[in-house]
N, C-alpha and C. Protein backbone atom coordinates (compact mmCIF):
# COMPACT_ATOMS: atom_id res chain seq x y z
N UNK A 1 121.45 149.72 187.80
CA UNK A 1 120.95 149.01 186.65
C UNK A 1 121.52 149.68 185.39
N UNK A 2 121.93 149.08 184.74
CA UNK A 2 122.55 149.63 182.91
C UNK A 2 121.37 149.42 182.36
N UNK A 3 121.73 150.84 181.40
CA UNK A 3 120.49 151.30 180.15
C UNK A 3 120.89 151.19 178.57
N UNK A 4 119.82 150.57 178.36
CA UNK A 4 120.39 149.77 176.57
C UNK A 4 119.48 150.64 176.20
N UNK A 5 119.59 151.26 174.65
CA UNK A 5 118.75 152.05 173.87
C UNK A 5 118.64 151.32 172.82
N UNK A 6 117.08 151.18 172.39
CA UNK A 6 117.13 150.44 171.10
C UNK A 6 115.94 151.01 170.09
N UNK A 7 115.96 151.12 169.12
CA UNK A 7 115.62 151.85 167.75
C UNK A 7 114.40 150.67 167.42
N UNK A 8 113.45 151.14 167.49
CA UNK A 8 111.91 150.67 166.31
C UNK A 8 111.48 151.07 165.16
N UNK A 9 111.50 150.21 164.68
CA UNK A 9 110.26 150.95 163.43
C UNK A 9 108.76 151.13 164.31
N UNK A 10 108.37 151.85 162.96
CA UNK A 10 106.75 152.43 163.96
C UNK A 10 105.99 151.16 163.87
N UNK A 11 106.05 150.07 162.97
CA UNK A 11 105.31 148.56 162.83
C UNK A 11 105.59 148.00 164.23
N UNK A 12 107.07 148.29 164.49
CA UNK A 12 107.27 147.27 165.52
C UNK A 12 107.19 147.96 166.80
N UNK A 13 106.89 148.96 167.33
CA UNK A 13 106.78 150.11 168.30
C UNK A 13 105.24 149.61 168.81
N UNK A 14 104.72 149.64 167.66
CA UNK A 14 102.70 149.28 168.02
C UNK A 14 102.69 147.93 168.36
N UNK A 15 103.39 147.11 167.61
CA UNK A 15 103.40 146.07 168.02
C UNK A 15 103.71 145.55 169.15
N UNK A 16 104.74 146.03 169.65
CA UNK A 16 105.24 146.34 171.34
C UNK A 16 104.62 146.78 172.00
N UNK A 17 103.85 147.57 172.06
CA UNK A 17 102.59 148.64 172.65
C UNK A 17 101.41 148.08 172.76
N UNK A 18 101.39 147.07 171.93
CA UNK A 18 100.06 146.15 171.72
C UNK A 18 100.12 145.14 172.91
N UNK A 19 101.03 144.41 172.75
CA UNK A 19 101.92 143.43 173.70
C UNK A 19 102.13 143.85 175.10
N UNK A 20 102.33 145.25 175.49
CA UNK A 20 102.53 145.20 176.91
C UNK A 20 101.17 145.63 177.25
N UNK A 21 100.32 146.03 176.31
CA UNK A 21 99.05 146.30 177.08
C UNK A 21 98.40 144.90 177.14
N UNK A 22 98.45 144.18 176.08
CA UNK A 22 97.84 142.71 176.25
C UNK A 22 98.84 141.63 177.31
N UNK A 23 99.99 142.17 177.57
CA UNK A 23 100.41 141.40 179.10
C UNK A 23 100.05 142.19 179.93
N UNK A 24 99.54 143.15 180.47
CA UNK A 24 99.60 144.05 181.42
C UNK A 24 100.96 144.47 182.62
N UNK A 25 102.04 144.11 181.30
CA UNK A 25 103.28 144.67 181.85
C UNK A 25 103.44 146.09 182.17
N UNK A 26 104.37 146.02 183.52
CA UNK A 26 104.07 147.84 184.01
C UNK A 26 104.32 148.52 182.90
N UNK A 27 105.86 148.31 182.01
CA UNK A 27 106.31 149.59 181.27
C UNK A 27 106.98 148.41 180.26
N UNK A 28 107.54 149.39 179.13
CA UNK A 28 108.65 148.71 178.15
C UNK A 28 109.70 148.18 178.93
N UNK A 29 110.14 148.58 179.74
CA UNK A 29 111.30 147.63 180.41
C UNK A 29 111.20 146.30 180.58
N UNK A 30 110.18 146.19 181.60
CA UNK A 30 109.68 144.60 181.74
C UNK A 30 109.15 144.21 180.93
N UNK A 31 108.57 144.47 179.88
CA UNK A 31 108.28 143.57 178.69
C UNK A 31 109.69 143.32 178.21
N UNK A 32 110.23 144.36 177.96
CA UNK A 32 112.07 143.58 177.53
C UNK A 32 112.72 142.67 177.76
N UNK A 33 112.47 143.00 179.61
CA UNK A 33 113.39 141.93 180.32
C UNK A 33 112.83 140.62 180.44
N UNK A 34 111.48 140.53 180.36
CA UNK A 34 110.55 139.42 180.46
C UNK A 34 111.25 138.29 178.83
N UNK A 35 111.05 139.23 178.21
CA UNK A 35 111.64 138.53 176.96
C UNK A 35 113.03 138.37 176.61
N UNK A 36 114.26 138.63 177.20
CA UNK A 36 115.30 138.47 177.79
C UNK A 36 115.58 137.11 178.91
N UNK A 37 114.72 136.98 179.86
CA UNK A 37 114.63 136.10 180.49
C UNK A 37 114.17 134.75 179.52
N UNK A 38 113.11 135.16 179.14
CA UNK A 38 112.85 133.93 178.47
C UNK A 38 113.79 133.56 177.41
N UNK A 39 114.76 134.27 176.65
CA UNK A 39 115.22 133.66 175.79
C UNK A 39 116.86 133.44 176.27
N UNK A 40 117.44 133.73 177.09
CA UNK A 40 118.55 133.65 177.90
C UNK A 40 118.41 132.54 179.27
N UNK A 41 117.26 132.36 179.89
CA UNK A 41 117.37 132.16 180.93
C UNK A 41 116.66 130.40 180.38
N UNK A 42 116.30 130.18 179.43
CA UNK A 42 115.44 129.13 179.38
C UNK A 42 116.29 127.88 178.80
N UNK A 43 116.13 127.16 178.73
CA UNK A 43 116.99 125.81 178.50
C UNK A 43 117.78 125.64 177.19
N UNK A 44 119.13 126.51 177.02
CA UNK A 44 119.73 127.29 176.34
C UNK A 44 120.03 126.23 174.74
N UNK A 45 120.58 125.14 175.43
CA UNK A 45 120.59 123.55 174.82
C UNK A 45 119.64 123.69 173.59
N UNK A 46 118.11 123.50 174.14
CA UNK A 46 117.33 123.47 173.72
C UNK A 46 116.54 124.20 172.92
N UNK A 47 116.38 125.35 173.16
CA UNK A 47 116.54 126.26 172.40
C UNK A 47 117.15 126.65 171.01
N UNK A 48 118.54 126.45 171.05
CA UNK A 48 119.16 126.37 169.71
C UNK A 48 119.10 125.41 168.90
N UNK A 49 118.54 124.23 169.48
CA UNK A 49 118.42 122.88 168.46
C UNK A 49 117.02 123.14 167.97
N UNK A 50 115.98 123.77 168.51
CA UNK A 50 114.62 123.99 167.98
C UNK A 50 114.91 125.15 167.38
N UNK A 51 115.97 125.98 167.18
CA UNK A 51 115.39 127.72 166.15
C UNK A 51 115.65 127.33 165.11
N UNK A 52 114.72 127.63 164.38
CA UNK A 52 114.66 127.34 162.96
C UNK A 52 115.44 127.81 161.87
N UNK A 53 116.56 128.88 162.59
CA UNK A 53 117.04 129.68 161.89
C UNK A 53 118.37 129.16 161.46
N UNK A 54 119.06 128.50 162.55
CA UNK A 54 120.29 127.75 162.31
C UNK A 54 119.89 126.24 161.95
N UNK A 55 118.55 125.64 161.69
CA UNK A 55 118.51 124.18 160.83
C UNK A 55 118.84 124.48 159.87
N UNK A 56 119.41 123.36 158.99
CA UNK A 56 118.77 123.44 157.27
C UNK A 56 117.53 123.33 157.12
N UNK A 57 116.78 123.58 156.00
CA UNK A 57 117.51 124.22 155.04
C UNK A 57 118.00 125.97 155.21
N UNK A 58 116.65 126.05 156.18
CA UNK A 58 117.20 127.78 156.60
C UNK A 58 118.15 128.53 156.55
N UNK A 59 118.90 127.93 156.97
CA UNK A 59 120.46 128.81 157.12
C UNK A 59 120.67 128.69 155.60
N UNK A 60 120.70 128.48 154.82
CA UNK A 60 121.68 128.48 153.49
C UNK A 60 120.43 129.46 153.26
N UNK A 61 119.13 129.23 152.96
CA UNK A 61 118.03 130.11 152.49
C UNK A 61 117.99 131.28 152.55
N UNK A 62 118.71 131.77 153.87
CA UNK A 62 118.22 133.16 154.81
C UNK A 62 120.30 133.39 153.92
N UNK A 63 120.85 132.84 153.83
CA UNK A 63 122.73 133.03 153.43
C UNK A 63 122.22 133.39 151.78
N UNK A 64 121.53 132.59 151.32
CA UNK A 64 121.22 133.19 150.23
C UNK A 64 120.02 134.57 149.39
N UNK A 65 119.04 134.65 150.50
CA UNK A 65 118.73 135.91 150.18
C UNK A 65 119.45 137.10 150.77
N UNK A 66 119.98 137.26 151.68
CA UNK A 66 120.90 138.66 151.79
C UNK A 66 121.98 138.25 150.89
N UNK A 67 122.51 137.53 150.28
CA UNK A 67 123.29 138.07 149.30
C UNK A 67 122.58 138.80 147.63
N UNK A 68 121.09 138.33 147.19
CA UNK A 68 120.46 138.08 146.79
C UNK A 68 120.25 139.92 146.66
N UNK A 69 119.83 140.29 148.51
CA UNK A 69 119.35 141.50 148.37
C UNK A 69 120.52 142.48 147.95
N UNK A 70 121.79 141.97 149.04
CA UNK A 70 123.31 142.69 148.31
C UNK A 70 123.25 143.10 147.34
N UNK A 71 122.70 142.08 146.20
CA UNK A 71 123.46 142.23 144.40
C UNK A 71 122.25 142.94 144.21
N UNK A 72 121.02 143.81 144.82
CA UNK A 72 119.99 144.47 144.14
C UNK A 72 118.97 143.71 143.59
N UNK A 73 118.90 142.25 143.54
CA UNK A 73 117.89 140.86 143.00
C UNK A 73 116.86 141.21 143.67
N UNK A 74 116.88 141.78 144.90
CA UNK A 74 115.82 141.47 146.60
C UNK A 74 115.77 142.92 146.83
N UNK A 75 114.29 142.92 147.37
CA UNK A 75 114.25 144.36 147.99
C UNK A 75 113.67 144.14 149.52
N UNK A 76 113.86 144.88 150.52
CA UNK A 76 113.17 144.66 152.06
C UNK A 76 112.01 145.55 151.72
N UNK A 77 110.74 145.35 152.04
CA UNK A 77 109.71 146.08 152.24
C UNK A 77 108.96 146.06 153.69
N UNK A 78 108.48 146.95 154.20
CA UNK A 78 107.45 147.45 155.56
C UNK A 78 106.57 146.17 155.65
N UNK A 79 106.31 146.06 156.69
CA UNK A 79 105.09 145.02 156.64
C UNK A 79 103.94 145.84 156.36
N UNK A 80 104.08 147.57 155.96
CA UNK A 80 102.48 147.76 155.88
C UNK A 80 102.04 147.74 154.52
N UNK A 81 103.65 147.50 153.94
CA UNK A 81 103.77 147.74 152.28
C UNK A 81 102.92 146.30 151.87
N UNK A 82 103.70 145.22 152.97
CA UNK A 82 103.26 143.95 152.47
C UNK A 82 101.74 143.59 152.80
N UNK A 83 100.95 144.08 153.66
CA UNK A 83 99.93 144.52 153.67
C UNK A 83 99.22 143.94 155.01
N UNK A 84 100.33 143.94 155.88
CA UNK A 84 99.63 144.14 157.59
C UNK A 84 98.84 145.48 158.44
């Protein structure tokens, strides 16, 4: 089996931690792969015509705030900043 390493923030670490205890997945792996499966393995077609990310208006929206944040206009903040 190949081993991928991947980097959290501590928001999204608990949040993950939250999630495999509320699936009662054995470990972080299978919560990974579980969510791997589902987004690879599921009706691929379909999928990309429903993400919201590549409709309009989105895509120009999401094209125009990272340039937005580029020029210093935009700042990224924590979700604990934003107040989760």
């Amino acid at each position: 089996m190949i081993t991928y390493n991947i980097s959290l923030n501590q928001e999204l670490a608990q949040l993950v931690d939250k999630q495999i205890e509320y699936g009662k997945f054995a470990n972080r792996s299978e919560f990974f792969r579980q969510i791997l499966r589902f987004v690879f393995l599921s009706n691929k077609a379909e999928n990309f015509n429903n993400d919201w990310i590549y409709n309009e208006p989105y895509h120009n929206a999401i094209q125009e705030r990272i340039k937005k944040f580029r020029n210093g206009k935009e700042k990224i903040i924590s979700a604990k900043e934003f107040g989760f």
